[in-house]
Protein backbone atom coordinates (compact mmCIF):
# COMPACT_ATOMS: atom_id res chain seq x y z
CA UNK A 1 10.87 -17.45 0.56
CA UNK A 2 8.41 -14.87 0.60
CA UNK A 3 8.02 -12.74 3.61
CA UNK A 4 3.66 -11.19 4.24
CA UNK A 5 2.82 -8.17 5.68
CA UNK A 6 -0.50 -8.14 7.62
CA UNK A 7 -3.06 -4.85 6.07
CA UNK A 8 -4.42 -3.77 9.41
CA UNK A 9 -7.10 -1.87 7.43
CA UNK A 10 -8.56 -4.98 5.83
CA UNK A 11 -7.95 -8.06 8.24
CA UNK A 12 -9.20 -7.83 11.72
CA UNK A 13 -11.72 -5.13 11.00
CA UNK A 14 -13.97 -7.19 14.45
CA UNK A 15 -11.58 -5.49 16.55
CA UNK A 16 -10.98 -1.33 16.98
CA UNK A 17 -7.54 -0.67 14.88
CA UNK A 18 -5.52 -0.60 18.28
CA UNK A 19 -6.11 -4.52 18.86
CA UNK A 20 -5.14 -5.52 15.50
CA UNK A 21 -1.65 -5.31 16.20
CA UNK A 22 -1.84 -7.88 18.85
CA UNK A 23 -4.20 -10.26 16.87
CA UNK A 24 -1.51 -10.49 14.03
CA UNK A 25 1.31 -10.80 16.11
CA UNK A 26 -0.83 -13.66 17.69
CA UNK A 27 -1.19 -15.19 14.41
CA UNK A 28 2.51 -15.27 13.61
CA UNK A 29 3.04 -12.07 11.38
CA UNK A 30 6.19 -10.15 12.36
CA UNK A 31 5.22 -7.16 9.76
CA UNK A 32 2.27 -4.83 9.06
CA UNK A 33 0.97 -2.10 7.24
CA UNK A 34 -1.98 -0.29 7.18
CA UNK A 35 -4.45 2.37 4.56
CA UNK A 36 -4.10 5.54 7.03
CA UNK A 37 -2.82 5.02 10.32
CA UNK A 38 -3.94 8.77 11.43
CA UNK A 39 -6.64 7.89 14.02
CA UNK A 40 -3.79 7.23 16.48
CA UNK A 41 -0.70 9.38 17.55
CA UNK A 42 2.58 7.88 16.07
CA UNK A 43 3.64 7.12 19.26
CA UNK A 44 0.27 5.38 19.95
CA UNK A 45 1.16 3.04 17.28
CA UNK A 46 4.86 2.56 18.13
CA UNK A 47 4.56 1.20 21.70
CA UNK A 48 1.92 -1.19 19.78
CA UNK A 49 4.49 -2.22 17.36
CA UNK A 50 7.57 -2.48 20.15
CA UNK A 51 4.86 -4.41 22.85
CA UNK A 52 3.52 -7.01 19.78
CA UNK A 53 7.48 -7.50 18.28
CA UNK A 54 6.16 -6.20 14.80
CA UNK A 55 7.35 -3.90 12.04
CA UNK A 56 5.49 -1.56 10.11
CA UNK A 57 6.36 -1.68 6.31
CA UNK A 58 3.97 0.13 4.97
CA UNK A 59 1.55 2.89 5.15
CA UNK A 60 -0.64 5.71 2.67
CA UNK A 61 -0.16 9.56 2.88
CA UNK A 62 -3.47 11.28 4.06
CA UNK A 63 -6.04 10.86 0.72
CA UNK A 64 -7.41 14.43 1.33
CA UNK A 65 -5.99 17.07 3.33
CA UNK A 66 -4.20 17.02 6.87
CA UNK A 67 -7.36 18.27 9.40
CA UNK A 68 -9.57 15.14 7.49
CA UNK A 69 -7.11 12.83 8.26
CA UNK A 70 -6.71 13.42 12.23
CA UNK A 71 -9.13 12.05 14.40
CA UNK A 72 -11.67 14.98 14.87
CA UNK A 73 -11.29 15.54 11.02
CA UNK A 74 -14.04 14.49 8.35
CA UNK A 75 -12.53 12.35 6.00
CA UNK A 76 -14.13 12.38 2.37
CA UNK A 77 -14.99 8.87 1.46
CA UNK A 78 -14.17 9.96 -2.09
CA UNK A 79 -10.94 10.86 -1.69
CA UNK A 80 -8.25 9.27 -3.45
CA UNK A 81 -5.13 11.34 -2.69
CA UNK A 82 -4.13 14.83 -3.96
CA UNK A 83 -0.32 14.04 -5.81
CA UNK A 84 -1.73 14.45 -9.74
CA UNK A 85 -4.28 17.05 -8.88
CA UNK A 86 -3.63 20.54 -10.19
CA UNK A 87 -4.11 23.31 -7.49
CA UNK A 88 -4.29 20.91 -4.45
CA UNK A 89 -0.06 20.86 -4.52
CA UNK A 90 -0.24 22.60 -0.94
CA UNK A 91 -2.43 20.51 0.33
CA UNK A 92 0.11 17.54 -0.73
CA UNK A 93 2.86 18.88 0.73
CA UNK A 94 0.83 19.24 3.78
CA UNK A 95 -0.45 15.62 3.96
CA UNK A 96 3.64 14.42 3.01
CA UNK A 97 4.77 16.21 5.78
CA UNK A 98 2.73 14.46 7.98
CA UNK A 99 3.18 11.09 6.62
CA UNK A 100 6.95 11.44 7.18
CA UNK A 101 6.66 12.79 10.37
CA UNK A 102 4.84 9.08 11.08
CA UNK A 103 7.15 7.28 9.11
CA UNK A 104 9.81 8.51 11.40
CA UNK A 105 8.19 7.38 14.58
CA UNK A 106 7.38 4.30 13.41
CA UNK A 107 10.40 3.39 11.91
CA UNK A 108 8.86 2.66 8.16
CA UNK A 109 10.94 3.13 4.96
CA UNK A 110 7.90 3.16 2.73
CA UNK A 111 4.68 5.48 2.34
CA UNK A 112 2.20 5.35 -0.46
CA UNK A 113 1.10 8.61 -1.60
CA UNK A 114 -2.54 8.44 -4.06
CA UNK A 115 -2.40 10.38 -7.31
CA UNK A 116 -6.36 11.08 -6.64
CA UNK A 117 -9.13 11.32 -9.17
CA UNK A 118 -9.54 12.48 -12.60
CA UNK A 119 -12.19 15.40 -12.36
CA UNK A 120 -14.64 16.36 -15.01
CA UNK A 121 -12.62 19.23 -17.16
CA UNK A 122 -9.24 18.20 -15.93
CA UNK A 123 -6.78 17.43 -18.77
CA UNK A 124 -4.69 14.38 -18.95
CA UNK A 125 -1.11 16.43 -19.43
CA UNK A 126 -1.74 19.20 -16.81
CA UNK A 127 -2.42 16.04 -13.84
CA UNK A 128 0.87 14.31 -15.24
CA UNK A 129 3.00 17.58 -15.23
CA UNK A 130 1.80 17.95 -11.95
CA UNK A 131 1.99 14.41 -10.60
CA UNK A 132 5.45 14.36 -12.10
CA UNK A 133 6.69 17.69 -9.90
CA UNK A 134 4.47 16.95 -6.80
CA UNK A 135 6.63 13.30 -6.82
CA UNK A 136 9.84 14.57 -7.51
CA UNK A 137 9.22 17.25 -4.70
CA UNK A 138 7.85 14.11 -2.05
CA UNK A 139 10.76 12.27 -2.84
CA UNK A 140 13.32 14.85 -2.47
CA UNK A 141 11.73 15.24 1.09
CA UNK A 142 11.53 11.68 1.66
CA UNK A 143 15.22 10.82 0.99
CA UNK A 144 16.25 13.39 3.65
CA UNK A 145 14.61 10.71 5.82
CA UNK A 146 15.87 7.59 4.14
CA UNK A 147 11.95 6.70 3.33
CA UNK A 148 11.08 5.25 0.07
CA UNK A 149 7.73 6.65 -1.78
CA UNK A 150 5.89 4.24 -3.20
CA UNK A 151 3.13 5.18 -6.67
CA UNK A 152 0.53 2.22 -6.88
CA UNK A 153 -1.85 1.62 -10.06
CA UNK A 154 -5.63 1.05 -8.83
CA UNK A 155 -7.94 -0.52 -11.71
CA UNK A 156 -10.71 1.53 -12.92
CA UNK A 157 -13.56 -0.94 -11.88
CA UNK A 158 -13.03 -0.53 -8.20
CA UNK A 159 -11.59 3.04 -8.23
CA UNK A 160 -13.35 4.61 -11.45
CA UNK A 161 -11.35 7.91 -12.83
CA UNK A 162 -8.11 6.73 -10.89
CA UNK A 163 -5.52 8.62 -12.68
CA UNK A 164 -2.45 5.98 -12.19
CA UNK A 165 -4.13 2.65 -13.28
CA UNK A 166 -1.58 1.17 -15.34
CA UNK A 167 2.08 -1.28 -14.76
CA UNK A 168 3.79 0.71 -18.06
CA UNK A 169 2.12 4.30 -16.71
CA UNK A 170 3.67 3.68 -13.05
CA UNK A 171 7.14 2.87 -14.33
CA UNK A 172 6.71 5.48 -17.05
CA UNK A 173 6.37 7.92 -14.45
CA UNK A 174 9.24 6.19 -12.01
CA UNK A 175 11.38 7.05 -15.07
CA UNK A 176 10.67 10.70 -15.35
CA UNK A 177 10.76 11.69 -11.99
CA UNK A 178 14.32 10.34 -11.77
CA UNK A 179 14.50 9.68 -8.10
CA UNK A 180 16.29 6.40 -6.23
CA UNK A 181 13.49 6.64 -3.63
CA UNK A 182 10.95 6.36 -5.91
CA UNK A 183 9.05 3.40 -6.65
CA UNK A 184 5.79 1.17 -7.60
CA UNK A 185 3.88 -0.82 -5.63
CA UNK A 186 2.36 -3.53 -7.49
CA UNK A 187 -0.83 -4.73 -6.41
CA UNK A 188 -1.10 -8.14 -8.16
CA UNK A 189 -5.25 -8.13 -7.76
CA UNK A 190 -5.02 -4.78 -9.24
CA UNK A 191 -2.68 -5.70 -11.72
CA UNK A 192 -5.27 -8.79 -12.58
CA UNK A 193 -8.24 -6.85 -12.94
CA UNK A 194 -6.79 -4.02 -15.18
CA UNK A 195 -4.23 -6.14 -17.26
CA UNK A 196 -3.52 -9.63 -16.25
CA UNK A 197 -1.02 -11.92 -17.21
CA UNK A 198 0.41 -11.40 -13.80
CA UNK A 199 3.46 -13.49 -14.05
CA UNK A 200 4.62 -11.77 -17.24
CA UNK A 201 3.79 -8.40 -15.76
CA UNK A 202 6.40 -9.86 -12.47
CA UNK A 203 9.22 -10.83 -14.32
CA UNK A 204 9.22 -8.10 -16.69
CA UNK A 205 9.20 -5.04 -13.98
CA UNK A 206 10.75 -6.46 -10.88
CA UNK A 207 14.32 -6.78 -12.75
CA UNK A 208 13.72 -3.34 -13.50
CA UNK A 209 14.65 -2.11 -9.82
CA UNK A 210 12.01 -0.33 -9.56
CA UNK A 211 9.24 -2.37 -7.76
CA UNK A 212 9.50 -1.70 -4.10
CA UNK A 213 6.47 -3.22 -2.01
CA UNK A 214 3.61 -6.18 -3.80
CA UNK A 215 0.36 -6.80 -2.55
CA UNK A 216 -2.00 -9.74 -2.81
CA UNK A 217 -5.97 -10.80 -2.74
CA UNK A 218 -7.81 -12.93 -4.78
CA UNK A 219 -9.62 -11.92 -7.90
CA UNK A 220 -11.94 -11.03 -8.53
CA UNK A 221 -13.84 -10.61 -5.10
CA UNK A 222 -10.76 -9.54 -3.30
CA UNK A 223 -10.82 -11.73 -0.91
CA UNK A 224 -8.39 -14.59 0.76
CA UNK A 225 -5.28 -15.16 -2.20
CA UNK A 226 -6.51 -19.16 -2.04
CA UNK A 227 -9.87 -18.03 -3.99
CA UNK A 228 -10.34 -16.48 -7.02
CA UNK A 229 -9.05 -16.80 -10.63
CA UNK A 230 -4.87 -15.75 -9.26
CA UNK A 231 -2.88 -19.10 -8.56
CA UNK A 232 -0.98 -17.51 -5.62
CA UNK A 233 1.36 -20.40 -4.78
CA UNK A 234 3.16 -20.64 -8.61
CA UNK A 235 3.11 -16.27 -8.34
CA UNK A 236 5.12 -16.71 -5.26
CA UNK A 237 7.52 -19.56 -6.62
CA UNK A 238 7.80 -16.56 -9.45
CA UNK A 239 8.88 -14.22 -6.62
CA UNK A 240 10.95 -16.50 -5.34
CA UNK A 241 12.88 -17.27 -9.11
CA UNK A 242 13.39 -13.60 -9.59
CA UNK A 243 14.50 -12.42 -5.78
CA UNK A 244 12.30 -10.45 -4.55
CA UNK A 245 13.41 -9.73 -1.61
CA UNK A 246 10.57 -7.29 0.15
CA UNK A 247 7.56 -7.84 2.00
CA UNK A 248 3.98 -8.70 0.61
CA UNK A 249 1.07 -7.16 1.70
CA UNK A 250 -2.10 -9.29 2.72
CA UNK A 251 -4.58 -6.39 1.43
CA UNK A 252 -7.72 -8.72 1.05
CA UNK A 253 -11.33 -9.23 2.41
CA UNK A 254 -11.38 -12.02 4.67
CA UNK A 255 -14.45 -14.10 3.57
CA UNK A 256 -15.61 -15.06 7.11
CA UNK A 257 -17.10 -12.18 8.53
CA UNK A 258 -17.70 -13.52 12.01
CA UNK A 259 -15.25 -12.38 15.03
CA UNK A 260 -12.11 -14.55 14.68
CA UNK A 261 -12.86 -14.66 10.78
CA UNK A 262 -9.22 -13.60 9.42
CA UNK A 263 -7.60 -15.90 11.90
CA UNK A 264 -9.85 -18.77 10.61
CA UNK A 265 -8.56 -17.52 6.83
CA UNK A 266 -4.94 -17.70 7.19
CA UNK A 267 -4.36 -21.16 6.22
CA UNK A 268 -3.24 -20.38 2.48
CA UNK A 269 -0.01 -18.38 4.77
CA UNK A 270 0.34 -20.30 7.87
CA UNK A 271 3.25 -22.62 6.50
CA UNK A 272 4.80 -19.53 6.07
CA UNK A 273 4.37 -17.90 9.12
CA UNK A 274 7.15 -17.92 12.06
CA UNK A 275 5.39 -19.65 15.32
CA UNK A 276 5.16 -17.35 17.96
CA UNK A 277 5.46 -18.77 21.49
């Protein structure tokens, strides 16, 4: 039975990111994750978790460096992470440190950390060498903390010059690094729009060990899994077949823009949902 993960970046964006916890817990999710949870102190966001009964499962690294990613910081709306960039490997340390220094508070086994952009000049081998020693280094970090890192292919159309866009690349990668803690996070709208054949992709990797988180949206407008090309309920009876037995990620668009709109969207998951009282 599958088991969904509320994306505080994506659903509830009508309310400021502190009151999303409450709305999901309201709408019977027990889990959540989030894009960058830096505009709050850790322990901001754990008394939210503890007072709304939820877990968070999931969260990115910092996608530039550590001052753009605190409050009074300027994030760049171009940046995609650091982890495959040559010369930015202090700044990656930097923004890993950080993440698991909010993974700890929180209580979350998994963080995302973005490979970033390919940059005009850079060559293909020098970004792998690095990504490959930047990861091993995260992980090595990470498992002193019992936290899993998590490498995620993003399709070129949305994120053009993403260097990690491929299933066979991420594994590839998984491989060389050689870590336990190490693993991919398969998007399945992601996975659609770069490769499709979804439910081959599924139950070729996931017996491989080395999936650790999926997320979902409908393609090809990203929005609620009931719309779009994906046929979500026979992808989760796929799941199901093959035991997968970690959370999914509701990283979608909610159509309905209005206040209230994600709550209105949620019937593709509510007979899945626990009831809160």
């Amino acid at each position: 039975m599958p088991q969904f993960a509320a994306n505080l970046s994506w659903l509830y964006t009508d309310l400021p990111f502190a009151d999303r916890f409450e709305a999901a817990a309201r709408d019977g999710f027990t889990a959540v994750e989030c894009m960058f949870p830096y505009e709050l102190t850790p322990q901001e966001i754990a008394a939210y978790l503890k007072d709304n009964g939820l877990s968070m499962v999931l969260f990115n690294g910092p996608p530039g460096t550590v001052a753009q990613a605190m409050p009074a910081g300027m994030p760049d709306p171009a940046a995609k992470g650091s982890a495959a960039l040559p010369g930015r490997e202090s700044d990656f340390r930097a923004t890993v440190s950080l993440a698991l220094e909010y993974a700890a508070a929180l209580q979350c086994t998994r963080v995302h950390l973005m490979a970033g952009l390919v940059a005009p000049g850079m060559e293909h081998a020098n970004m792998h060498a690095t990504y490959v020693t930047n990861l091993r280094w995260a992980a090595a970090q990470a498992a002193q903390a019992d936290v899993q890192i998590l490498i995620e292919p993003i399709n070129l159309r949305d994120n053009p010059g993403y260097f990690l866009h491929r299933q066979d690349q991420a594994h590839a990668v998984v491989q060389e690094v050689g870590a336990d803690n190490l693993k991919v996070q398969m998007d399945l709208y992601h996975c659609q729009r770069t490769e499709g054949d979804v439910s081959t992709m599924l139950r070729h990797y996931l017996p491989s060990g080395q999936v650790g988180h999926i997320q979902i949206a409908g393609a090809p407008e990203r929005n609620e899994p009931d719309t779009g090309e994906l046929h979500y309920p026979y992808l989760f009876s796929v799941l199901d077949a093959l035991g997968y037995p970690g959370w999914i990620g509701c990283e979608y668009r909610p159509q309905d823009k209005v206040a209230g709109g994600t709550s209105r969207g949620l019937q593709w998951v509510r007979p899945w949902l626990p009831t809160r009282p």
